[in-house]
N, C-alpha and C. Protein backbone atom coordinates (compact mmCIF):
# COMPACT_ATOMS: atom_id res chain seq x y z
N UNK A 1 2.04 12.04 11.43
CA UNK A 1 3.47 12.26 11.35
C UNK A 1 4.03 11.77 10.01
N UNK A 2 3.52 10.20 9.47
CA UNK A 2 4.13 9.95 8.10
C UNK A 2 3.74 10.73 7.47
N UNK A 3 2.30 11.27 7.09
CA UNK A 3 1.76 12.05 5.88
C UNK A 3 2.79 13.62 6.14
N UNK A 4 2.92 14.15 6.96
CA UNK A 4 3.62 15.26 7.37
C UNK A 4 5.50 15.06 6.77
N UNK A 5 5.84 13.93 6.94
CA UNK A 5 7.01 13.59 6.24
C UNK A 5 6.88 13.42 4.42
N UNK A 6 6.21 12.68 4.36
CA UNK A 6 5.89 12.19 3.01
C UNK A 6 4.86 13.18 1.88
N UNK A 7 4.29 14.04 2.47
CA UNK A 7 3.57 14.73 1.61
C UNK A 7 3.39 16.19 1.84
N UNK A 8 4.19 16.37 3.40
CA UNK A 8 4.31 17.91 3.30
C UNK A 8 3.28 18.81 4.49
N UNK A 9 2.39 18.05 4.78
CA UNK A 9 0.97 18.49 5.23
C UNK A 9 0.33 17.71 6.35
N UNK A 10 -0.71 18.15 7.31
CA UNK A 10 -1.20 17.10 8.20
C UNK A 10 -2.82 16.93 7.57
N UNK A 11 -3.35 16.19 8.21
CA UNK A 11 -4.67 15.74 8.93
C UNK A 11 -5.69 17.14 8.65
N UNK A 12 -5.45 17.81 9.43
CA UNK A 12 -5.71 19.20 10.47
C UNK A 12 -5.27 20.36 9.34
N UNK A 13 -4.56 20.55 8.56
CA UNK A 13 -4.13 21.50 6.84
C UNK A 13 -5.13 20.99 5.94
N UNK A 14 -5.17 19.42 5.85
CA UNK A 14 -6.10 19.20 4.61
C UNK A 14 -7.29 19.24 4.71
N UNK A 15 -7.95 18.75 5.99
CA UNK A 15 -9.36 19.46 6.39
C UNK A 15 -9.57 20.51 6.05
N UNK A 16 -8.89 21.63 6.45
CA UNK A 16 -9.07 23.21 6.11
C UNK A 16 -8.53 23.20 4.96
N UNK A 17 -8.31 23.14 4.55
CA UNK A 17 -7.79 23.15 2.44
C UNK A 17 -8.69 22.47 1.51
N UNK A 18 -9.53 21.44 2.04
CA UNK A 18 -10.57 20.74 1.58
C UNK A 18 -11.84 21.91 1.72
N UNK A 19 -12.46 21.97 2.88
CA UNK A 19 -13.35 22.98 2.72
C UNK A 19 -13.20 24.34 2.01
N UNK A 20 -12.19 24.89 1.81
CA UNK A 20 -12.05 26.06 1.06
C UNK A 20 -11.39 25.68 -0.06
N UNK A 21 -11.52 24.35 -0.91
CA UNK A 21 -10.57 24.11 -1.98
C UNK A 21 -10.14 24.29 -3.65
N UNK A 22 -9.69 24.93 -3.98
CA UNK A 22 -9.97 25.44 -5.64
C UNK A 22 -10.18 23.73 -6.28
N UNK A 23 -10.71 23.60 -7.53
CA UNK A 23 -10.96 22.67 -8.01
C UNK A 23 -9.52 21.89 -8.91
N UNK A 24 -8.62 23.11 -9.05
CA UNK A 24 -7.19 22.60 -9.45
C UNK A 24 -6.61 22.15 -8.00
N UNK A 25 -6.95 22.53 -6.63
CA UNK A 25 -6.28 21.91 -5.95
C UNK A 25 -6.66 20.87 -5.61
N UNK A 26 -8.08 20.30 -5.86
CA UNK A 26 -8.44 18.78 -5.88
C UNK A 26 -8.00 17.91 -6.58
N UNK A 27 -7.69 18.53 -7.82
CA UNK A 27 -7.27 17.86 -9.24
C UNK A 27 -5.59 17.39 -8.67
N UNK A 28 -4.82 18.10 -8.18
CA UNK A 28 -3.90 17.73 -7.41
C UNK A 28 -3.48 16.66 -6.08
N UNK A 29 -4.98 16.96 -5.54
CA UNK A 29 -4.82 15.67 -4.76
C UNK A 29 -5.17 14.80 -5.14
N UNK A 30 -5.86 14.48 -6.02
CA UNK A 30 -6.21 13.43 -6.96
C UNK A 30 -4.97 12.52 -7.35
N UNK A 31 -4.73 13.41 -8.40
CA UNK A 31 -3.13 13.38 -9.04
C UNK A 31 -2.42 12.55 -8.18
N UNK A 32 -1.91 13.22 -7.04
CA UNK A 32 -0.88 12.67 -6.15
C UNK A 32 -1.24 11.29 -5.57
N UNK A 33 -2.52 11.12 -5.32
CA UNK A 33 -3.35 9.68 -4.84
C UNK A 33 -2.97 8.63 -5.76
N UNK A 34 -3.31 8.73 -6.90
CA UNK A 34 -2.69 8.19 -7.95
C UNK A 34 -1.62 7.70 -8.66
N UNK A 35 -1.00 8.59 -8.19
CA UNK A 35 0.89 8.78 -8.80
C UNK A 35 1.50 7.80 -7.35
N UNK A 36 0.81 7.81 -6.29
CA UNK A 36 1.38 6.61 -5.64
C UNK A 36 0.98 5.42 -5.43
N UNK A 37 -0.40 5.56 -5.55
CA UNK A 37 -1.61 4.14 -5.79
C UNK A 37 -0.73 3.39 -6.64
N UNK A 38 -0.23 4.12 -8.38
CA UNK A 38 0.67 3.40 -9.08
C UNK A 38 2.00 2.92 -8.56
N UNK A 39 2.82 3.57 -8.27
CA UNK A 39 4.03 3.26 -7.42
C UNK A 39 3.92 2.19 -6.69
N UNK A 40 3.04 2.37 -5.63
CA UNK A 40 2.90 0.89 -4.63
C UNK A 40 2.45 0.07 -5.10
N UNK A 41 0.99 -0.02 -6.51
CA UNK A 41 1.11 -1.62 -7.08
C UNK A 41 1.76 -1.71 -7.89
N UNK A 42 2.80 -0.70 -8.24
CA UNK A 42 3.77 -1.57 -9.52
C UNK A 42 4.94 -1.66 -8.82
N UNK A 43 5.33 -1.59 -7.87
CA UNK A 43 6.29 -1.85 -6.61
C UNK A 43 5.90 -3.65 -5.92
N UNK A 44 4.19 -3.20 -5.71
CA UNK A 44 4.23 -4.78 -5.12
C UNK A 44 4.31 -6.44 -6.41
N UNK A 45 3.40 -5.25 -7.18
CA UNK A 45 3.86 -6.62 -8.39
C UNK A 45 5.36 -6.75 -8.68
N UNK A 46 6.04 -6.17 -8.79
CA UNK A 46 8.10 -6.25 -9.02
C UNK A 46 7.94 -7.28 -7.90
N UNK A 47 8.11 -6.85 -6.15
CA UNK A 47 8.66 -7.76 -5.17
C UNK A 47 7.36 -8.98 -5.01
N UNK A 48 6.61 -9.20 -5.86
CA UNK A 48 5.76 -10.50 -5.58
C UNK A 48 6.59 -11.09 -6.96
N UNK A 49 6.89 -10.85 -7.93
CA UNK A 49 7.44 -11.32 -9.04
C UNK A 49 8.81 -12.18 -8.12
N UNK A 50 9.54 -10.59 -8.07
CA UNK A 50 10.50 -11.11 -7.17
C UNK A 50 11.07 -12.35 -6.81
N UNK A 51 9.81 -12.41 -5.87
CA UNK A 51 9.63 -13.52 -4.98
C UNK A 51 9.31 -14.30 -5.31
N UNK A 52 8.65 -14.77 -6.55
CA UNK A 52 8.83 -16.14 -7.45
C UNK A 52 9.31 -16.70 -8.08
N UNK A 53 10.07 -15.41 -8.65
CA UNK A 53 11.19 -16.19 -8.91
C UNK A 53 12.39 -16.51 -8.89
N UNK A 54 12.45 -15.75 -7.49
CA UNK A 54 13.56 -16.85 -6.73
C UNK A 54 12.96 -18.04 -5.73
N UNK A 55 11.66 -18.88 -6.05
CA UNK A 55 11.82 -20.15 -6.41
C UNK A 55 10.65 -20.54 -4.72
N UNK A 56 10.48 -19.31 -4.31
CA UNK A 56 9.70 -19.04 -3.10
C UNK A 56 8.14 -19.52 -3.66
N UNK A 57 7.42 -20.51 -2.92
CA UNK A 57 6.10 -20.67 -2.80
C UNK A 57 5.28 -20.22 -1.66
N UNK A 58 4.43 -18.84 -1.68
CA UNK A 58 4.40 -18.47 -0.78
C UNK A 58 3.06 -19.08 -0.02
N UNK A 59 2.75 -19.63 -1.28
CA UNK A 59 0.60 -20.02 -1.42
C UNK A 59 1.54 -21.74 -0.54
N UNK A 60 1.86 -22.52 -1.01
CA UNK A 60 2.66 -23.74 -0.81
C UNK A 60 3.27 -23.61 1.38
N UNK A 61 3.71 -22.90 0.97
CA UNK A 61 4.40 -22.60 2.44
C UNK A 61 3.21 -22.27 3.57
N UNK A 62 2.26 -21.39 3.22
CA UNK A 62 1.09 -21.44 3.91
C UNK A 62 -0.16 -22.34 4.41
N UNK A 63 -0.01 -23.10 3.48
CA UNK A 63 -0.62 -24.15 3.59
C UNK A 63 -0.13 -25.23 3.86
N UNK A 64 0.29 -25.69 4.03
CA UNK A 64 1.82 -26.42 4.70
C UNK A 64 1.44 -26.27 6.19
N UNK A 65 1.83 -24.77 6.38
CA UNK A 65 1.78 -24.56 7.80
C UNK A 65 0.35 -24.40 8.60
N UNK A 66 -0.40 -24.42 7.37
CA UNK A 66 -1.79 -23.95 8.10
C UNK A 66 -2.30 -25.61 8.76
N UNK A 67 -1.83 -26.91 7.82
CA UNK A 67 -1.70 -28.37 8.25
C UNK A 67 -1.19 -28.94 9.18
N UNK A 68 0.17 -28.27 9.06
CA UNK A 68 1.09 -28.52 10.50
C UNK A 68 0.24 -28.22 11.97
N UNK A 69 -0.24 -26.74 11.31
CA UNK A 69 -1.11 -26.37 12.83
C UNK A 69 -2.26 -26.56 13.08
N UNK A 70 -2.86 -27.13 12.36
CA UNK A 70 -4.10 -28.12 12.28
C UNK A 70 -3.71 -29.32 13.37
N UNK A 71 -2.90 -29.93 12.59
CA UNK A 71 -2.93 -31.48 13.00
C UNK A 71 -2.02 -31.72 14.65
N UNK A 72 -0.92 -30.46 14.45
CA UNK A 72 -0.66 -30.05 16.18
C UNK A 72 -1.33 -29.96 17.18
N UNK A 73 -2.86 -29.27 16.55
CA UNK A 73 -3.98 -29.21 17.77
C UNK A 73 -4.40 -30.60 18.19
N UNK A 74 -4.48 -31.65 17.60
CA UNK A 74 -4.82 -32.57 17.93
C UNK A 74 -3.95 -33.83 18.51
């Protein structure tokens, strides 16, 4: 259902478009794999930046809590 929103196509289209596929239309799915591979890690590096610097320790906070719940068990 997301890929059908987001890219136009299902599951069940690209199977059958894969086996019969011109080599420009691979080059396209390629392409598109890519063009969002980039998007989402230069999206997650922005909101991990983000998030440091507004002053958030996220490595700090985890470990913290991973102690807390350590020493709770006992």
């Amino acid at each position: 259902m997301v890929s059908e929103i987001l890219m136009g196509f299902d599951e069940t289209t690209l199977a059958y478009d894969l086996q019969r596929a011109h080599s420009a239309d691979i080059w396209f799915l390629r392409a598109r794999f890519f063009l969002w591979g980039i998007i989402a890690t230069t999206g997650g590096f922005l909101i991990g930046h983000g998030i440091a610097a507004a002053g958030v320790n996220l490595y700090a906070m985890v470990w913290d809590g991973f102690w807390e719940m350590w020493y709770g068990l006992w």
